[in-house]
C-alpha atoms as a PDB file:
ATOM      1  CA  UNK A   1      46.791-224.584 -39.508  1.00  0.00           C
ATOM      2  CA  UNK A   2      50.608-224.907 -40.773  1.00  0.00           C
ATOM      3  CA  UNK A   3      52.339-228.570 -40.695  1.00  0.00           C
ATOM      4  CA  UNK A   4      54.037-227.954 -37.656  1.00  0.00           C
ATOM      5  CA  UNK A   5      50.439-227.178 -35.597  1.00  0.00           C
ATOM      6  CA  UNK A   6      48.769-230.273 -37.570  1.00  0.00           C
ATOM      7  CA  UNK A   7      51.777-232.693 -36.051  1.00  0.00           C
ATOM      8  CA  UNK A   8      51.423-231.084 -32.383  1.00  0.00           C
ATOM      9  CA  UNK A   9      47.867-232.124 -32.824  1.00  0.00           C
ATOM     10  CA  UNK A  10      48.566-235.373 -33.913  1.00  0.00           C
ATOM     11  CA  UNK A  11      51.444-236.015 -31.449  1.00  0.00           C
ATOM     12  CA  UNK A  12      49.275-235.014 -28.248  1.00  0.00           C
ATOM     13  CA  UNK A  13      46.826-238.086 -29.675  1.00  0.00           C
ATOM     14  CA  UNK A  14      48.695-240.495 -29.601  1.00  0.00           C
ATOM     15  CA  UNK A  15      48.157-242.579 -26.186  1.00  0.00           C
ATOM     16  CA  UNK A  16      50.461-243.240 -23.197  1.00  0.00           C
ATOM     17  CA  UNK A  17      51.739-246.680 -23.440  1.00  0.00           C
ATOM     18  CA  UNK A  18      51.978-246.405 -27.310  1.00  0.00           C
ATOM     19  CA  UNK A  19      54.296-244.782 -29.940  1.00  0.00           C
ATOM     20  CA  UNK A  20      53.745-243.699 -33.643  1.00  0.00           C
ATOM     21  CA  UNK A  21      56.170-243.541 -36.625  1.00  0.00           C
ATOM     22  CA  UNK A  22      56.885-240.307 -37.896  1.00  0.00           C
ATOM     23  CA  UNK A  23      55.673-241.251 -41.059  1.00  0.00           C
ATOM     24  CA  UNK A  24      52.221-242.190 -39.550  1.00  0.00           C
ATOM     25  CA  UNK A  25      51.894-238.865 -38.166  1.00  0.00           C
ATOM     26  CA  UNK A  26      52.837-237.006 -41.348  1.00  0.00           C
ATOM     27  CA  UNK A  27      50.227-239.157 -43.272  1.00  0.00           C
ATOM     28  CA  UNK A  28      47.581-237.906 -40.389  1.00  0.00           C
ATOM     29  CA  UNK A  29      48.819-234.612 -40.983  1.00  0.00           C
ATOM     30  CA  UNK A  30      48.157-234.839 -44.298  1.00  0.00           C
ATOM     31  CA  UNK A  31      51.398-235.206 -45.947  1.00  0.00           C
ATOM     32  CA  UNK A  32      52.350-238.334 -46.362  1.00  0.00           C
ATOM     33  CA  UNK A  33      55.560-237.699 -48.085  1.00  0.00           C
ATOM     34  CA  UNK A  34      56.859-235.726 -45.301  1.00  0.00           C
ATOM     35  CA  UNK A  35      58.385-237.981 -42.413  1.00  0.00           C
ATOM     36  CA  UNK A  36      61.314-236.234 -42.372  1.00  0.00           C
ATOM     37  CA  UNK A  37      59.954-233.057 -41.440  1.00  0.00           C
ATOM     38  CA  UNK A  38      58.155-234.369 -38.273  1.00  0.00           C
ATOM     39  CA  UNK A  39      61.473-235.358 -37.119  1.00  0.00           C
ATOM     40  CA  UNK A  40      62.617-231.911 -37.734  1.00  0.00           C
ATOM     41  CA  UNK A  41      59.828-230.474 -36.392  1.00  0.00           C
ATOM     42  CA  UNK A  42      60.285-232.595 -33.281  1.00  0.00           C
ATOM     43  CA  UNK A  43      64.337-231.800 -32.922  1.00  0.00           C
ATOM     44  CA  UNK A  44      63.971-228.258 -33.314  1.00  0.00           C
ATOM     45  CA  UNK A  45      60.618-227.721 -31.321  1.00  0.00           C
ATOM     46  CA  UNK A  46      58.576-225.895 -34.189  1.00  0.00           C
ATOM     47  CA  UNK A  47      55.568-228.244 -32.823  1.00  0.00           C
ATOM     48  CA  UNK A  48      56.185-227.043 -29.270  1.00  0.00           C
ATOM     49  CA  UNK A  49      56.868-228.261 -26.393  1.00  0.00           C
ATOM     50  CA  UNK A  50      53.970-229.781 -24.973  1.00  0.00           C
ATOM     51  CA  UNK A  51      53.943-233.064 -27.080  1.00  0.00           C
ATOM     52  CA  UNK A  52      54.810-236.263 -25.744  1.00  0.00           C
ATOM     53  CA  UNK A  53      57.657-236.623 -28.368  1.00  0.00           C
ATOM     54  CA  UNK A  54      59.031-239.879 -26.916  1.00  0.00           C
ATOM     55  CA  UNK A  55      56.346-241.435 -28.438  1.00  0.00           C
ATOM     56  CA  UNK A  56      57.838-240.715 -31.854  1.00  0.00           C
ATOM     57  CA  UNK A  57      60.045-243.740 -33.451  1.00  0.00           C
ATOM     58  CA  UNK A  58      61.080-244.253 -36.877  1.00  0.00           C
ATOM     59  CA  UNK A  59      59.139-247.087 -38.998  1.00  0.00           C
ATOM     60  CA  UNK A  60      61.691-250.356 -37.603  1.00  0.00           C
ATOM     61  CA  UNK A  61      60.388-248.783 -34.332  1.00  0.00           C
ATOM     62  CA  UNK A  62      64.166-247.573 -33.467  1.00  0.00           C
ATOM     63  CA  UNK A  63      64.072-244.567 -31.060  1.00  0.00           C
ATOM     64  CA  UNK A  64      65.712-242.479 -33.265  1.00  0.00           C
ATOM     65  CA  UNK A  65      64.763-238.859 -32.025  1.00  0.00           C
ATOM     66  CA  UNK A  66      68.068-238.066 -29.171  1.00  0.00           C
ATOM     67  CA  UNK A  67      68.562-235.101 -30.331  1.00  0.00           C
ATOM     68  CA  UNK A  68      65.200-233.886 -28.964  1.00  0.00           C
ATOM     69  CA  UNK A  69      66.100-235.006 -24.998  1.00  0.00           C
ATOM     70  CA  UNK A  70      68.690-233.563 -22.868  1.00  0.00           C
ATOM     71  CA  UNK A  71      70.003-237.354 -22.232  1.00  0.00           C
ATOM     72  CA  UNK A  72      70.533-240.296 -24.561  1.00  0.00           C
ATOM     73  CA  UNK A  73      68.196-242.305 -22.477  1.00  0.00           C
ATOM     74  CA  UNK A  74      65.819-240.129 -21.359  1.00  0.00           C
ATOM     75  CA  UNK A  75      63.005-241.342 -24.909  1.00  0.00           C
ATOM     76  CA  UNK A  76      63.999-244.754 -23.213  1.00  0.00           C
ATOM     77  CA  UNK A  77      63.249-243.967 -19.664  1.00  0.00           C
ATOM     78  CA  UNK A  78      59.804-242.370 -20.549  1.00  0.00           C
ATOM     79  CA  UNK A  79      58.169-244.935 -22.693  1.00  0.00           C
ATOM     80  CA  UNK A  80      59.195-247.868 -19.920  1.00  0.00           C
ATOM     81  CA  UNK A  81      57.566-245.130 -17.649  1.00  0.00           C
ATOM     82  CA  UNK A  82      54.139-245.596 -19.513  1.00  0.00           C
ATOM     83  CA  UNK A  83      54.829-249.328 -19.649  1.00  0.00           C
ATOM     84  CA  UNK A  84      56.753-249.675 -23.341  1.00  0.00           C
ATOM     85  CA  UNK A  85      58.970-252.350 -23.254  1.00  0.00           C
ATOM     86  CA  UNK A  86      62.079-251.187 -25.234  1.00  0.00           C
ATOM     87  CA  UNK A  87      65.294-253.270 -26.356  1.00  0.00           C
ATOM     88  CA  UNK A  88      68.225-253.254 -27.345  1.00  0.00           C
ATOM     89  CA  UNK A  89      68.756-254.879 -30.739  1.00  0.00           C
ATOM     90  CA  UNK A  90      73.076-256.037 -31.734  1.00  0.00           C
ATOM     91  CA  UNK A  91      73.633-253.059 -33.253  1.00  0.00           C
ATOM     92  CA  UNK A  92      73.121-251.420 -29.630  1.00  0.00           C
ATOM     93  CA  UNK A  93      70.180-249.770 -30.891  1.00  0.00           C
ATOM     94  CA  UNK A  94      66.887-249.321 -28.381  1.00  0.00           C
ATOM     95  CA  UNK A  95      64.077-250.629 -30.586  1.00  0.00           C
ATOM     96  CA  UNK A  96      60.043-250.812 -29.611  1.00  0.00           C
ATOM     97  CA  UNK A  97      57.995-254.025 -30.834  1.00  0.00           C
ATOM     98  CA  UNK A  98      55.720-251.664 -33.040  1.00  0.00           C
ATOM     99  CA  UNK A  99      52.959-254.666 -33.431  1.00  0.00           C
ATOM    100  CA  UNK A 100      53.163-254.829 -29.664  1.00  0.00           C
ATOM    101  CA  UNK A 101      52.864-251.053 -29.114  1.00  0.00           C
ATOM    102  CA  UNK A 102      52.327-249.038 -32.003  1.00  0.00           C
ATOM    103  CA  UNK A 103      49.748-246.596 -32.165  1.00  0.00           C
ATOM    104  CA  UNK A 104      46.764-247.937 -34.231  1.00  0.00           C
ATOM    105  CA  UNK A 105      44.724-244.936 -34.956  1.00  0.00           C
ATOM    106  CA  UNK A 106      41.365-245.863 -36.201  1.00  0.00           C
ATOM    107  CA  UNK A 107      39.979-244.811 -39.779  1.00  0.00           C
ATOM    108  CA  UNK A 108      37.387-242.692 -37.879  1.00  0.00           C
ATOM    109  CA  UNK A 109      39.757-240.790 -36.085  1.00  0.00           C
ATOM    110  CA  UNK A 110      42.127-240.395 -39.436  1.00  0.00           C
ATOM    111  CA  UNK A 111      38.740-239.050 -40.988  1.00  0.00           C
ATOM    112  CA  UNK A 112      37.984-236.691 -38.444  1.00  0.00           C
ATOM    113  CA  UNK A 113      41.528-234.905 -37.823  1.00  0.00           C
ATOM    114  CA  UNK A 114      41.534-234.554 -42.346  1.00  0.00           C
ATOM    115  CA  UNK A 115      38.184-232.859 -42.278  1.00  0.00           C
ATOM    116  CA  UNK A 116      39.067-230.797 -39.102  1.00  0.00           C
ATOM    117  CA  UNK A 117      42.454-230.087 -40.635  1.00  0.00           C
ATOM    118  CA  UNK A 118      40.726-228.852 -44.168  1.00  0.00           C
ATOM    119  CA  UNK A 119      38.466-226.462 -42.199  1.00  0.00           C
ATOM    120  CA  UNK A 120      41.569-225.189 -40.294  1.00  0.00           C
ATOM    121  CA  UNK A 121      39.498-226.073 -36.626  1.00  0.00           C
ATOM    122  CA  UNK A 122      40.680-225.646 -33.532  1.00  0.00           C
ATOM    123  CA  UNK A 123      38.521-228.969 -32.669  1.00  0.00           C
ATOM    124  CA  UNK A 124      41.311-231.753 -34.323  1.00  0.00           C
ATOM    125  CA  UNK A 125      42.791-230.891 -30.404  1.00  0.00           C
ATOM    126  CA  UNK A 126      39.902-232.069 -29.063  1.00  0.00           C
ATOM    127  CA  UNK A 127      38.493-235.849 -28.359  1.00  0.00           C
ATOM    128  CA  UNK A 128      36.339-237.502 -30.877  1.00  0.00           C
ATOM    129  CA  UNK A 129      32.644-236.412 -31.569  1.00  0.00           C
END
């Protein structure tokens, strides 16, 4: 399994109602160094495009991932659809309370997608054991 297939994995995990950093999901993929690449990844659709990528912020939980929706608002629009309550901070940037709403994946879950991931399965898409 390349990155890009690790961080669809990853991105179809994380729950309605909750968003992740990018940097989270590149540490659950694995490569903890490479935030930068699930935002690329995201923008130019080498993950697909059956992830819930709305639920992707950066780490001050600033929706920061436009360029992957046809409409400036539309990230916005979705997470207040799964009940994400997004603001706007002076800057005029829309921001999500992260300790309100970020994603806490548990250890058990990290553990599982790394040894699924090593062992290239098919089964990291798949609910817990």
């Amino acid at each position: 399994m390349d990155f890009y297939q690790r961080m669809a994995v990853v991105c179809r995990r994380i729950p309605a109602g909750c968003v992740a950093t990018y940097g989270q999901i590149a540490l659950l993929c694995g490569s903890p160094r490479n935030a930068r690449q699930v935002g690329h990844g995201l923008k130019c659709g080498l993950a697909g495009k059956d992830i819930p990528a709305h639920r992707v912020v950066n780490a001050s939980g600033i929706l920061s991932g436009a360029a992957y929706f046809d409409t400036p608002d539309l990230q916005k629009m979705l997470l207040e659809k799964e009940g994400v309550t997004v603001t706007q901070n002076p800057d005029g940037a829309w921001k999500v309370n992260l300790n309100i709403f970020g994603w806490k994946n548990t250890l058990e879950e990290a553990r599982f997608l790394k040894k699924a991931f090593l062992e290239g399965n098919s089964l990291a898409d798949t609910a817990l054991p």
